[in-house]
C-alpha atoms as a PDB file:
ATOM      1  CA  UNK A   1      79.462 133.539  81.333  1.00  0.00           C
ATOM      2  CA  UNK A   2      82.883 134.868  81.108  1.00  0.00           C
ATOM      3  CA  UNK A   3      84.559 133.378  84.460  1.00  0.00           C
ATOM      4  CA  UNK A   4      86.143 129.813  84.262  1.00  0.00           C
ATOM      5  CA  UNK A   5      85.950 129.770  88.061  1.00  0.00           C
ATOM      6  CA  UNK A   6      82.785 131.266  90.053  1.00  0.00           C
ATOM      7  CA  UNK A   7      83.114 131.521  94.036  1.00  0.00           C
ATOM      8  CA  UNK A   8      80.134 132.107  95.962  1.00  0.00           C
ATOM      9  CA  UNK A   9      79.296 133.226  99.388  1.00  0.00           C
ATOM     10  CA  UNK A  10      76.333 135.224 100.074  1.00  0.00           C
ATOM     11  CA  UNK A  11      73.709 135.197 102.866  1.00  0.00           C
ATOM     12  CA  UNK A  12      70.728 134.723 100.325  1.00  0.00           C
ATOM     13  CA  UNK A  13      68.527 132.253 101.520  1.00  0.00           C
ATOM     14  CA  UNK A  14      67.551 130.923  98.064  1.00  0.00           C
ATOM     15  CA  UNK A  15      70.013 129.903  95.276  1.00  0.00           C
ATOM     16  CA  UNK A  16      71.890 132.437  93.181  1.00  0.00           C
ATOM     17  CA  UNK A  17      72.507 130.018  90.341  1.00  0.00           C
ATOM     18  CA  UNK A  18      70.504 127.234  89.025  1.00  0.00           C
ATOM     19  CA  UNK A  19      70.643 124.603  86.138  1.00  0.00           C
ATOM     20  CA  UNK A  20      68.390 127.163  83.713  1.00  0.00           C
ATOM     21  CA  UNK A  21      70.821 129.861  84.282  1.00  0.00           C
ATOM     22  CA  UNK A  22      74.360 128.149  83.384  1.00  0.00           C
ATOM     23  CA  UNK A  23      73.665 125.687  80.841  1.00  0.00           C
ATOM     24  CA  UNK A  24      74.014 127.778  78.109  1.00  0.00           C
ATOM     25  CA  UNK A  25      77.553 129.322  79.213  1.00  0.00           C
ATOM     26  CA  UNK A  26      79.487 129.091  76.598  1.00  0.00           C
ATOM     27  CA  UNK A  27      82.664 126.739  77.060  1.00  0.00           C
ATOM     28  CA  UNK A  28      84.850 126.981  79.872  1.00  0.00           C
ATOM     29  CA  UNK A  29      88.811 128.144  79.353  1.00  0.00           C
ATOM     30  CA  UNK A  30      91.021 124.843  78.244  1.00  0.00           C
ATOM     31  CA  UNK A  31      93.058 125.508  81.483  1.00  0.00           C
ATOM     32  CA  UNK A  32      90.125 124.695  83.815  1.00  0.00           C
ATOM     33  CA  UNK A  33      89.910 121.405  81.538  1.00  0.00           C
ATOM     34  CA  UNK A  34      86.701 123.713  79.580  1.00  0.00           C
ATOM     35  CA  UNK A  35      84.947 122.701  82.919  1.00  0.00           C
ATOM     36  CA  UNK A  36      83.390 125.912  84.618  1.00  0.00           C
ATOM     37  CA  UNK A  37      83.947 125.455  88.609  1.00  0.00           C
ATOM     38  CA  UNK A  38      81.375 126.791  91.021  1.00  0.00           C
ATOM     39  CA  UNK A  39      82.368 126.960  94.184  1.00  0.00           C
ATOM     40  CA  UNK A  40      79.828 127.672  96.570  1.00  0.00           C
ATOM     41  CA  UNK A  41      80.812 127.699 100.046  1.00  0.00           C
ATOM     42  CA  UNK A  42      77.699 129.835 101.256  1.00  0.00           C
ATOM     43  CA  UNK A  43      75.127 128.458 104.141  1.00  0.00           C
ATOM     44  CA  UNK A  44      72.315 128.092 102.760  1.00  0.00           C
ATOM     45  CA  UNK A  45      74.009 127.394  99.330  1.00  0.00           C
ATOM     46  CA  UNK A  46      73.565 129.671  96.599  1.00  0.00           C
ATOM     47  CA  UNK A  47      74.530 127.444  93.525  1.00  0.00           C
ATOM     48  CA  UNK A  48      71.654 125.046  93.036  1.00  0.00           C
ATOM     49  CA  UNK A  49      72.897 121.022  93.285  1.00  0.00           C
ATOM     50  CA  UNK A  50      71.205 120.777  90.023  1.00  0.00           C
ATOM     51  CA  UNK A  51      73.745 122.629  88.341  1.00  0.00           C
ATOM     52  CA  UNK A  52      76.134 119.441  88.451  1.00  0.00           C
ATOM     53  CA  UNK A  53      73.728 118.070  86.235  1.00  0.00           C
ATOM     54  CA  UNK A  54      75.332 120.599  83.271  1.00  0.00           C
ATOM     55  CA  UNK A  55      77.824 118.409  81.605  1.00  0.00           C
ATOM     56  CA  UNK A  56      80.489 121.324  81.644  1.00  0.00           C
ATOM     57  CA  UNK A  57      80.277 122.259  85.155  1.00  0.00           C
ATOM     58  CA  UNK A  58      81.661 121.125  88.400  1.00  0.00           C
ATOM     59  CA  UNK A  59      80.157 122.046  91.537  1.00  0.00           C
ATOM     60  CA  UNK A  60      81.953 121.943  94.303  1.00  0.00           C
ATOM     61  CA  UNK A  61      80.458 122.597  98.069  1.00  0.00           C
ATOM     62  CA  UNK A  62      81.106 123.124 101.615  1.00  0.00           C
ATOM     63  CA  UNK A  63      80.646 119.719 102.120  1.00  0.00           C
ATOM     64  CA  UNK A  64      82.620 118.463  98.876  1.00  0.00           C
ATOM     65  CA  UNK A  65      85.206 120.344 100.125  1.00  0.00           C
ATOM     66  CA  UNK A  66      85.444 118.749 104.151  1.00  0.00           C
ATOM     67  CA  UNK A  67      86.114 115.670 102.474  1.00  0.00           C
ATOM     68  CA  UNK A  68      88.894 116.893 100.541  1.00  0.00           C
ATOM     69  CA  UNK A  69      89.940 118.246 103.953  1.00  0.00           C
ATOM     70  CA  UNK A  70      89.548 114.470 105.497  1.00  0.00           C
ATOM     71  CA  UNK A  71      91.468 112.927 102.788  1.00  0.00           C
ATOM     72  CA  UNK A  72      94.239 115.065 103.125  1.00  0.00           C
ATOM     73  CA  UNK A  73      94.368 114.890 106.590  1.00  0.00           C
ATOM     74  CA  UNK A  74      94.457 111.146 106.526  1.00  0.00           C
ATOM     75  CA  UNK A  75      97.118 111.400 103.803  1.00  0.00           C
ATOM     76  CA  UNK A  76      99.137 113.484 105.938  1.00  0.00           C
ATOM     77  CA  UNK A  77      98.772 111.681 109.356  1.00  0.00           C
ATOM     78  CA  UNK A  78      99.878 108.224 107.100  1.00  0.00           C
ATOM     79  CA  UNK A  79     102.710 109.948 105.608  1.00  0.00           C
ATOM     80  CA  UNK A  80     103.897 111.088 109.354  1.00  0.00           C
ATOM     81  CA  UNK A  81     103.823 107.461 110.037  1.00  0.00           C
ATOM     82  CA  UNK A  82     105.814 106.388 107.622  1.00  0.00           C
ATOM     83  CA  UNK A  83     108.195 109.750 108.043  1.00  0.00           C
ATOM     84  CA  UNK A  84     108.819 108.421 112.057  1.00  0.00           C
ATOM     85  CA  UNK A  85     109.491 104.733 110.472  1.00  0.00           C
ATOM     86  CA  UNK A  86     112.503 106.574 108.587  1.00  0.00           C
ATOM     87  CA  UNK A  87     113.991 108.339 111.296  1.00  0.00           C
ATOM     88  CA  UNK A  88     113.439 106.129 113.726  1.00  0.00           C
ATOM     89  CA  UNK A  89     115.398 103.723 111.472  1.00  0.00           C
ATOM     90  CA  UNK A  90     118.066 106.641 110.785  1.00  0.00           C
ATOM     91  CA  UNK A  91     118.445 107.436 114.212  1.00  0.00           C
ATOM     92  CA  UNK A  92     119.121 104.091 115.438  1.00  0.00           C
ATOM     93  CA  UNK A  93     122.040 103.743 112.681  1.00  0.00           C
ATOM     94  CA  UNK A  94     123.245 107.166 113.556  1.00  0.00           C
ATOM     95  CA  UNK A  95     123.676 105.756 117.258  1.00  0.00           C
ATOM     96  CA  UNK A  96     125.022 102.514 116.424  1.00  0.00           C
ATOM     97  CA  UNK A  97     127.459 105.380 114.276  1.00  0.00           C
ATOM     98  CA  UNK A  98     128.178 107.454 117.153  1.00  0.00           C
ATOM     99  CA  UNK A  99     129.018 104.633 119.465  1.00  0.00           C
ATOM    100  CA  UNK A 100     131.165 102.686 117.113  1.00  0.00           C
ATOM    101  CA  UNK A 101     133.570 106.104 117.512  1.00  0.00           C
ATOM    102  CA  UNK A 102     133.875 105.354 120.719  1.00  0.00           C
ATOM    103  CA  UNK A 103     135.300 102.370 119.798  1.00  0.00           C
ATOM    104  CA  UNK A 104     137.729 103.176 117.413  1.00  0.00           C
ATOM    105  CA  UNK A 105     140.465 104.911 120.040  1.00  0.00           C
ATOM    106  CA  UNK A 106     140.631 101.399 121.614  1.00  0.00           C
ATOM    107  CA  UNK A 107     141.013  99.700 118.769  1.00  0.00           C
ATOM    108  CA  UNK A 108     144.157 102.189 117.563  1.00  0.00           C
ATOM    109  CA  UNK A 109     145.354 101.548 121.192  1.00  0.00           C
ATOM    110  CA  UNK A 110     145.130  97.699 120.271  1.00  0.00           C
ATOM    111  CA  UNK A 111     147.096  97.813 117.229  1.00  0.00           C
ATOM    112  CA  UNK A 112     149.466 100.597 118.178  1.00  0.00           C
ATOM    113  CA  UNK A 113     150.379  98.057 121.168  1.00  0.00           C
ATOM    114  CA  UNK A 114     150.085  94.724 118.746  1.00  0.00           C
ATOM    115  CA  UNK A 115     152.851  96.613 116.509  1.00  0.00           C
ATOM    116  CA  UNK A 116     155.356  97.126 119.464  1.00  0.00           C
ATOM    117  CA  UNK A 117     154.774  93.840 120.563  1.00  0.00           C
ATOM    118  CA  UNK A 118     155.580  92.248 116.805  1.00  0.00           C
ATOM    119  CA  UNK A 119     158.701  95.110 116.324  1.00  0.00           C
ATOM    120  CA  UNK A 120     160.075  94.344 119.695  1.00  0.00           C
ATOM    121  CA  UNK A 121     159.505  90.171 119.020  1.00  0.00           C
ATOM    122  CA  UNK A 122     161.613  91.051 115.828  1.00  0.00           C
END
Protein backbone atom coordinates (compact mmCIF):
# COMPACT_ATOMS: atom_id res chain seq x y z
CA UNK A 1 0.00 0.00 0.00
CA UNK A 2 3.02 2.09 -0.16
CA UNK A 3 3.29 2.83 -4.12
CA UNK A 4 1.32 5.90 -5.53
CA UNK A 5 1.73 4.29 -8.95
CA UNK A 6 1.38 0.32 -9.50
CA UNK A 7 2.36 -1.10 -13.11
CA UNK A 8 1.38 -4.46 -13.95
CA UNK A 9 2.29 -7.00 -16.49
CA UNK A 10 2.27 -10.55 -15.73
CA UNK A 11 1.13 -13.67 -17.65
CA UNK A 12 -1.35 -14.77 -14.78
CA UNK A 13 -4.43 -15.73 -16.18
CA UNK A 14 -6.57 -14.49 -13.25
CA UNK A 15 -6.36 -10.98 -11.66
CA UNK A 16 -3.55 -9.96 -9.34
CA UNK A 17 -5.54 -7.18 -7.72
CA UNK A 18 -9.13 -6.85 -6.99
CA UNK A 19 -11.58 -4.33 -5.29
CA UNK A 20 -11.19 -6.40 -1.68
CA UNK A 21 -7.53 -6.06 -1.86
CA UNK A 22 -6.98 -2.11 -2.47
CA UNK A 23 -9.73 -0.45 -0.83
CA UNK A 24 -8.25 -0.15 2.28
CA UNK A 25 -4.80 1.42 0.95
CA UNK A 26 -4.24 4.05 2.79
CA UNK A 27 -4.21 7.51 0.81
CA UNK A 28 -2.34 7.99 -2.19
CA UNK A 29 0.82 10.71 -2.27
CA UNK A 30 -0.71 14.48 -2.91
CA UNK A 31 1.48 14.48 -6.12
CA UNK A 32 -0.53 11.69 -7.81
CA UNK A 33 -3.63 14.03 -6.81
CA UNK A 34 -3.93 11.16 -3.47
CA UNK A 35 -5.27 9.00 -6.43
CA UNK A 36 -3.35 5.54 -6.52
CA UNK A 37 -2.81 4.65 -10.44
CA UNK A 38 -2.88 1.05 -11.56
CA UNK A 39 -1.71 0.51 -14.62
CA UNK A 40 -2.26 -2.75 -15.94
CA UNK A 41 -1.16 -3.35 -19.33
CA UNK A 42 -1.08 -7.29 -18.96
CA UNK A 43 -3.25 -9.74 -21.43
CA UNK A 44 -5.38 -11.21 -19.63
CA UNK A 45 -5.46 -8.21 -17.15
CA UNK A 46 -4.29 -8.62 -13.79
CA UNK A 47 -5.96 -5.57 -11.98
CA UNK A 48 -9.63 -6.44 -11.66
CA UNK A 49 -12.09 -3.59 -13.55
CA UNK A 50 -13.75 -3.51 -10.26
CA UNK A 51 -11.03 -1.80 -8.71
CA UNK A 52 -12.19 1.59 -10.46
CA UNK A 53 -15.00 1.26 -8.34
CA UNK A 54 -12.48 2.41 -5.17
CA UNK A 55 -13.03 6.08 -4.99
CA UNK A 56 -9.14 6.70 -4.68
CA UNK A 57 -8.00 4.71 -7.50
CA UNK A 58 -7.64 5.08 -11.17
CA UNK A 59 -7.31 2.24 -13.35
CA UNK A 60 -5.95 2.61 -16.33
CA UNK A 61 -5.74 -0.34 -19.18
CA UNK A 62 -4.43 -1.47 -22.38
CA UNK A 63 -7.35 -0.35 -23.88
CA UNK A 64 -7.68 3.07 -21.83
CA UNK A 65 -4.49 3.67 -22.95
CA UNK A 66 -5.04 3.07 -27.21
CA UNK A 67 -7.36 5.77 -26.89
CA UNK A 68 -5.05 8.08 -25.38
CA UNK A 69 -2.86 6.90 -28.28
CA UNK A 70 -5.89 7.86 -30.87
CA UNK A 71 -6.41 11.16 -29.39
CA UNK A 72 -3.04 12.14 -29.63
CA UNK A 73 -2.60 10.97 -32.87
CA UNK A 74 -5.55 12.91 -34.11
CA UNK A 75 -4.20 15.92 -32.18
CA UNK A 76 -1.05 15.63 -33.90
CA UNK A 77 -2.21 14.91 -37.53
CA UNK A 78 -4.66 18.35 -36.92
CA UNK A 79 -1.86 20.29 -35.66
CA UNK A 80 0.29 19.19 -38.96
CA UNK A 81 -2.56 20.66 -40.80
CA UNK A 82 -2.61 23.67 -39.44
CA UNK A 83 1.52 23.71 -39.25
CA UNK A 84 1.41 23.28 -43.50
CA UNK A 85 -1.39 26.24 -43.47
CA UNK A 86 1.56 28.41 -41.86
CA UNK A 87 4.23 27.65 -44.08
CA UNK A 88 2.50 27.36 -46.91
CA UNK A 89 1.38 30.95 -46.14
CA UNK A 90 5.16 31.85 -45.16
CA UNK A 91 6.52 30.42 -48.10
CA UNK A 92 4.41 32.12 -50.52
CA UNK A 93 5.43 35.64 -48.82
CA UNK A 94 9.00 34.55 -48.75
CA UNK A 95 8.66 34.14 -52.70
CA UNK A 96 6.72 37.11 -53.36
CA UNK A 97 10.12 38.43 -51.02
CA UNK A 98 12.62 36.85 -53.10
CA UNK A 99 11.18 37.99 -56.36
CA UNK A 100 10.52 41.54 -55.40
CA UNK A 101 14.72 41.57 -55.18
CA UNK A 102 14.76 40.93 -58.42
CA UNK A 103 13.06 43.87 -58.94
CA UNK A 104 14.77 46.29 -57.08
CA UNK A 105 18.13 46.54 -59.53
CA UNK A 106 15.65 47.79 -62.20
CA UNK A 107 14.09 50.03 -60.28
CA UNK A 108 17.73 51.72 -59.09
CA UNK A 109 18.45 51.56 -62.89
CA UNK A 110 15.10 53.64 -63.31
CA UNK A 111 15.89 56.29 -60.97
CA UNK A 112 19.63 56.40 -61.46
CA UNK A 113 18.56 57.20 -65.26
CA UNK A 114 15.37 59.55 -64.12
CA UNK A 115 18.16 61.64 -62.10
CA UNK A 116 20.46 62.19 -65.22
CA UNK A 117 17.65 62.93 -67.19
CA UNK A 118 16.29 65.81 -64.51
CA UNK A 119 20.32 67.01 -63.85
CA UNK A 120 21.00 67.15 -67.50
CA UNK A 121 17.23 69.02 -68.17
CA UNK A 122 18.69 71.47 -65.47
Amino acid sequence: GEADVVFTSTASETPLFMKDDVKDFPPASQIVGGHRLFIDISVPRNVGSCVSEVESVRLYNVDDLKEVVAANKEDRQRKAMEAQVIITEELNQFEAWRDSLETVPTIKKLRAYAERIRVAEL
